[in-house]
C-alpha atoms as a PDB file:
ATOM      1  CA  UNK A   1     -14.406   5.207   5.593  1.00  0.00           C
ATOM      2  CA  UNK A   2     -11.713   3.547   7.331  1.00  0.00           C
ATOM      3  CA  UNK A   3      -8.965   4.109   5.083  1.00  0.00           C
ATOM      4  CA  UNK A   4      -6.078   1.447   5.673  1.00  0.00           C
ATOM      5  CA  UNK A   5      -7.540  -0.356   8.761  1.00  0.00           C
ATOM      6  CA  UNK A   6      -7.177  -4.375   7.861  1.00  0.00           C
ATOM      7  CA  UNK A   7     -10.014  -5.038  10.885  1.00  0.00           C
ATOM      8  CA  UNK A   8     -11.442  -3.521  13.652  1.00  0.00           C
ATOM      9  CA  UNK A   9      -8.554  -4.817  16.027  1.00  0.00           C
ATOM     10  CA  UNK A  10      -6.122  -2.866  13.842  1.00  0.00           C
ATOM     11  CA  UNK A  11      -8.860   0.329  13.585  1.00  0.00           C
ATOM     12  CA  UNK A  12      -8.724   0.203  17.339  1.00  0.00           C
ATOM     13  CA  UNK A  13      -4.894   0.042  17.876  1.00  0.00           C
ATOM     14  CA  UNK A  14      -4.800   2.793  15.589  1.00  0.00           C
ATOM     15  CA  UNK A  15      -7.051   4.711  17.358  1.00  0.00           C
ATOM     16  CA  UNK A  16      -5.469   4.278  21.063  1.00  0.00           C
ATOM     17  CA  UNK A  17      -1.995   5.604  19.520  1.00  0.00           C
ATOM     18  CA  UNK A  18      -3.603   8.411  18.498  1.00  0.00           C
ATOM     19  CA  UNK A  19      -5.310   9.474  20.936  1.00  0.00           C
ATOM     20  CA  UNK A  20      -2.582   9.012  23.387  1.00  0.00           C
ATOM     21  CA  UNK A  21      -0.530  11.825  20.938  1.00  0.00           C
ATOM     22  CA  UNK A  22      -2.866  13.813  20.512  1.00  0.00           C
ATOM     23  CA  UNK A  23      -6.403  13.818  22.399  1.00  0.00           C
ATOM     24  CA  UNK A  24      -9.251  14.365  22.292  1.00  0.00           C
ATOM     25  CA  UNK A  25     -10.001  11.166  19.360  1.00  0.00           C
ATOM     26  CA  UNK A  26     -10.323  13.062  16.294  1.00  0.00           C
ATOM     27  CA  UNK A  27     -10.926  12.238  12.576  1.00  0.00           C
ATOM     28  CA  UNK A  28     -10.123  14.526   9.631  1.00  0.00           C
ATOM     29  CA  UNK A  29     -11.617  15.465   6.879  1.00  0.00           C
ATOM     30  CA  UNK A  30     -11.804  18.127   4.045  1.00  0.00           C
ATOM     31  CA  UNK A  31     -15.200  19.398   4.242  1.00  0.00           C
ATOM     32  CA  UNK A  32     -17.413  20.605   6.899  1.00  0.00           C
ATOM     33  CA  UNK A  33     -20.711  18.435   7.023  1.00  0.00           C
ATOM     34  CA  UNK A  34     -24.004  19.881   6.022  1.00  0.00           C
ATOM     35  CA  UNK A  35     -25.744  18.472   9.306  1.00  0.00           C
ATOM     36  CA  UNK A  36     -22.885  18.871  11.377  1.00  0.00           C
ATOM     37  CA  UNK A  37     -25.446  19.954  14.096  1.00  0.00           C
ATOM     38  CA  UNK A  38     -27.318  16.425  14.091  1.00  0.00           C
ATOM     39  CA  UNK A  39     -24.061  14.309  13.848  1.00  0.00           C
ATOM     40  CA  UNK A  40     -23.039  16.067  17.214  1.00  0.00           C
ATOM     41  CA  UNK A  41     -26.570  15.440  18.692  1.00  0.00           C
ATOM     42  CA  UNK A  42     -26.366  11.677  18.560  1.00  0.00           C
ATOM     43  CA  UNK A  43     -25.008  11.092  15.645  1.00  0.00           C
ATOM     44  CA  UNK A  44     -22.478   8.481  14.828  1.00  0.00           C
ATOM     45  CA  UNK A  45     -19.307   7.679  11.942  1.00  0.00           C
ATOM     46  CA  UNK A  46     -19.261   4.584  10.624  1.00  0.00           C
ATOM     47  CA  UNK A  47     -16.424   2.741   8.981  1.00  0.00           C
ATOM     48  CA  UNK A  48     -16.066   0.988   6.298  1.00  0.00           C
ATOM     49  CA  UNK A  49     -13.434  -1.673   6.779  1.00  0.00           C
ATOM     50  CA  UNK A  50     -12.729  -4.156   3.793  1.00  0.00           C
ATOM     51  CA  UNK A  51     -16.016  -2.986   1.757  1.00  0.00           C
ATOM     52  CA  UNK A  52     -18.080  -3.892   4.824  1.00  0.00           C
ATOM     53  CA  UNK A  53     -19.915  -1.375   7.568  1.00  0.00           C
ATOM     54  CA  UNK A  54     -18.387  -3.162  10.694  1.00  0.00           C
ATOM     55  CA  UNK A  55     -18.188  -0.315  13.626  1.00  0.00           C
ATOM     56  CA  UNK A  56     -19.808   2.344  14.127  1.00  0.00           C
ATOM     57  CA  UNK A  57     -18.356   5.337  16.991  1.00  0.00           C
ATOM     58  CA  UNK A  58     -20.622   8.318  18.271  1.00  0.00           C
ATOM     59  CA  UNK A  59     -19.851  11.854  17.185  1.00  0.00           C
ATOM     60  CA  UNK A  60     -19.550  13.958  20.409  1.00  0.00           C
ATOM     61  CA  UNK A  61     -18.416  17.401  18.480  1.00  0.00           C
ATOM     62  CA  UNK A  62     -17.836  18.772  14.609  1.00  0.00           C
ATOM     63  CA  UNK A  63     -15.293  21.329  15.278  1.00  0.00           C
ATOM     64  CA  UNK A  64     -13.520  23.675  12.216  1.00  0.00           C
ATOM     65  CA  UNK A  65      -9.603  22.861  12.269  1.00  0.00           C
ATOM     66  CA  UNK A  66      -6.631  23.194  10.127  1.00  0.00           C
ATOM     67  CA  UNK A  67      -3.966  21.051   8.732  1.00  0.00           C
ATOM     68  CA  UNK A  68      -0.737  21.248   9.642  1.00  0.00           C
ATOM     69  CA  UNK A  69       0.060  23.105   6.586  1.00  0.00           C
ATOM     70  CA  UNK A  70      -2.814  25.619   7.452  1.00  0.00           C
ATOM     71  CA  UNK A  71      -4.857  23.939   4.978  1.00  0.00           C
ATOM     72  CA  UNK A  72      -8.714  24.236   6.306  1.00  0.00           C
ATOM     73  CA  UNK A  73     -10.258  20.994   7.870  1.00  0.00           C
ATOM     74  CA  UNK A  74     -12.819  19.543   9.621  1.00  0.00           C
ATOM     75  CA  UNK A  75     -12.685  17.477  13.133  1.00  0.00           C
ATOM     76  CA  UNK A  76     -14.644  14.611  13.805  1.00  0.00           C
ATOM     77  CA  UNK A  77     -14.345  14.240  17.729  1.00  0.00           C
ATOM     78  CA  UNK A  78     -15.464  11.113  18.558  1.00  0.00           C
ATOM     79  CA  UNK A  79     -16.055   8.895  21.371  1.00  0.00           C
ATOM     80  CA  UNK A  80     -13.426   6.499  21.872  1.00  0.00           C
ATOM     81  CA  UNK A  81     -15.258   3.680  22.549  1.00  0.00           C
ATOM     82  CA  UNK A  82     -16.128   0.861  18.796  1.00  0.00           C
ATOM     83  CA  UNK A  83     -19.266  -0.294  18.592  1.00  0.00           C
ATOM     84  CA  UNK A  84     -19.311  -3.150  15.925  1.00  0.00           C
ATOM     85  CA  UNK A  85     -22.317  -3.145  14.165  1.00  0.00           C
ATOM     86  CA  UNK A  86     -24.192  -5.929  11.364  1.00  0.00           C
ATOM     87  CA  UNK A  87     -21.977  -6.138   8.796  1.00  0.00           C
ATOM     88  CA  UNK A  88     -22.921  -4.355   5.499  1.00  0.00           C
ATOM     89  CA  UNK A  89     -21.459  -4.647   2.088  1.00  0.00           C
ATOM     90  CA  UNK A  90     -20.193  -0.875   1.170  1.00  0.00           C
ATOM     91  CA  UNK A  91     -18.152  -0.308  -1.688  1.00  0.00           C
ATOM     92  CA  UNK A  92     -15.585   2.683  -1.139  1.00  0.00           C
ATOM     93  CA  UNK A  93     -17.031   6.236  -1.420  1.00  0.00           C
ATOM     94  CA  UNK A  94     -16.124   9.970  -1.160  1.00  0.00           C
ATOM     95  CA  UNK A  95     -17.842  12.521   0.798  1.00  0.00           C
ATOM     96  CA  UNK A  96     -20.498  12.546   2.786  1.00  0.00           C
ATOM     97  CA  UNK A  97     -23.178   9.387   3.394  1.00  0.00           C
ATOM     98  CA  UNK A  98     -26.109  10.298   5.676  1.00  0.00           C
ATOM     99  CA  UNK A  99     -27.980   7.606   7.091  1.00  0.00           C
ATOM    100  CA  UNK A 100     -31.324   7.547   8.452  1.00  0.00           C
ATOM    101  CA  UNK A 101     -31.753   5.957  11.909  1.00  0.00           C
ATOM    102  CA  UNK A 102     -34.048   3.470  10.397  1.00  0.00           C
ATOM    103  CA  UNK A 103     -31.397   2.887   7.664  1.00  0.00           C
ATOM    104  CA  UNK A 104     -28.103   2.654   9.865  1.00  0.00           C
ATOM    105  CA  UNK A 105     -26.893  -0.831  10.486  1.00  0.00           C
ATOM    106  CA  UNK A 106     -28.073  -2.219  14.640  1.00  0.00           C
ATOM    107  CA  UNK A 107     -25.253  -2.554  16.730  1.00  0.00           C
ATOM    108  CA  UNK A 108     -24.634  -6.309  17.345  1.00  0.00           C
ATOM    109  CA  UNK A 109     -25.551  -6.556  20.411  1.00  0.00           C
ATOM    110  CA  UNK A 110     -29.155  -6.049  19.597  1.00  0.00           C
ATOM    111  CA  UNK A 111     -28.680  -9.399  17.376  1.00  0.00           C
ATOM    112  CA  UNK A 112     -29.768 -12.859  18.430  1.00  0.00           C
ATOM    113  CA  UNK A 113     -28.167 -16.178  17.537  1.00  0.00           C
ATOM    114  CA  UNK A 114     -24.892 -15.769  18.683  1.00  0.00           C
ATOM    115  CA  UNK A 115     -23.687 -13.508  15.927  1.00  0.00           C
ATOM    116  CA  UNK A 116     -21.767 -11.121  18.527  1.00  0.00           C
ATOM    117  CA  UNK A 117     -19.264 -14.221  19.148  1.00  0.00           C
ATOM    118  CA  UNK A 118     -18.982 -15.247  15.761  1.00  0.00           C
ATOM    119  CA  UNK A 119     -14.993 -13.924  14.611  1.00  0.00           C
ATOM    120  CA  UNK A 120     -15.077 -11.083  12.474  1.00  0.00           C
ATOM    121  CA  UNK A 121     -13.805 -12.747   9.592  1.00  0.00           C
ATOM    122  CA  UNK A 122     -16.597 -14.822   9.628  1.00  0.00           C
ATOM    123  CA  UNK A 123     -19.181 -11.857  10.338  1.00  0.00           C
ATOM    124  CA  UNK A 124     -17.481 -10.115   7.137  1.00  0.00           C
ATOM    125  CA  UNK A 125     -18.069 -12.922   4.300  1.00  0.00           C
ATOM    126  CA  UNK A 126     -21.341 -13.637   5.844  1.00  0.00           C
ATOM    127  CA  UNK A 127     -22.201  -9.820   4.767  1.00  0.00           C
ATOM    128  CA  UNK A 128     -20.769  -9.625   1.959  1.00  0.00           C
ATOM    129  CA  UNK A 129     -22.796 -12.567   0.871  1.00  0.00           C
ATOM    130  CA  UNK A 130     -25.927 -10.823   2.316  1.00  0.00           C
ATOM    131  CA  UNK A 131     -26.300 -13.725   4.359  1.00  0.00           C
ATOM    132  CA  UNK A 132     -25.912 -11.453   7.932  1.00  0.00           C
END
């Protein structure tokens, strides 16, 4: 879940600060995954932006880490590049969500109809109607 990002644009700027700190791209979180071995064979994170799947980036490695504070972690290290997907109502969660492949939002560029142009904004009320 993209905690804090207002849009993808912002999730992106984000990103590219980070990354220029401190690279490889890396997400955080608490617990290791159960399937940590098929989200680093092709796997990929969503986020959750606004209570709406938007973007999705591929998992390249699930690596054991530790806060700054020594605390024990888990790193996400992703690809850096956003792949925005059909928007999909989400309501905020905690923990792990596995999807199938079958079940996983397609990336927008396998859409028709001109839905890759339309603005975000648009794209998001559109899903959260269930009208995308």
């Amino acid at each position: 879940m993209a905690v804090g990002a207002k849009d993808v644009s912002h999730l992106a700027a984000w990103q590219k600060e980070r990354v220029a700190e401190m690279p490889p791209l890396r997400h955080f979180t608490r617990n290791f995954p159960k399937r940590a071995a098929e989200l680093s064979d092709g796997g990929s994170l969503y986020w959750v932006i606004g209570g709406v799947i938007l973007v999705r980036q591929r998992i390249l490695e699930v690596q054991q880490d530790r806060e700054s504070d020594g605390t024990r972690c888990t790193a996400l290290v992703l690809d850096t590049k956003l792949v925005r997907v059909e928007g999909r109502a989400m309501r905020a969660f905690q923990g792990w969500r596995y999807l199938e492949p079958k079940d996983a939002p397609p990336d927008l560029g396998q859409k028709a109809g001109g839905v890759a142009e339309m603005p975000e904004s648009m794209r998001r009320e559109l899903a959260a109607l269930g009208l995308l």
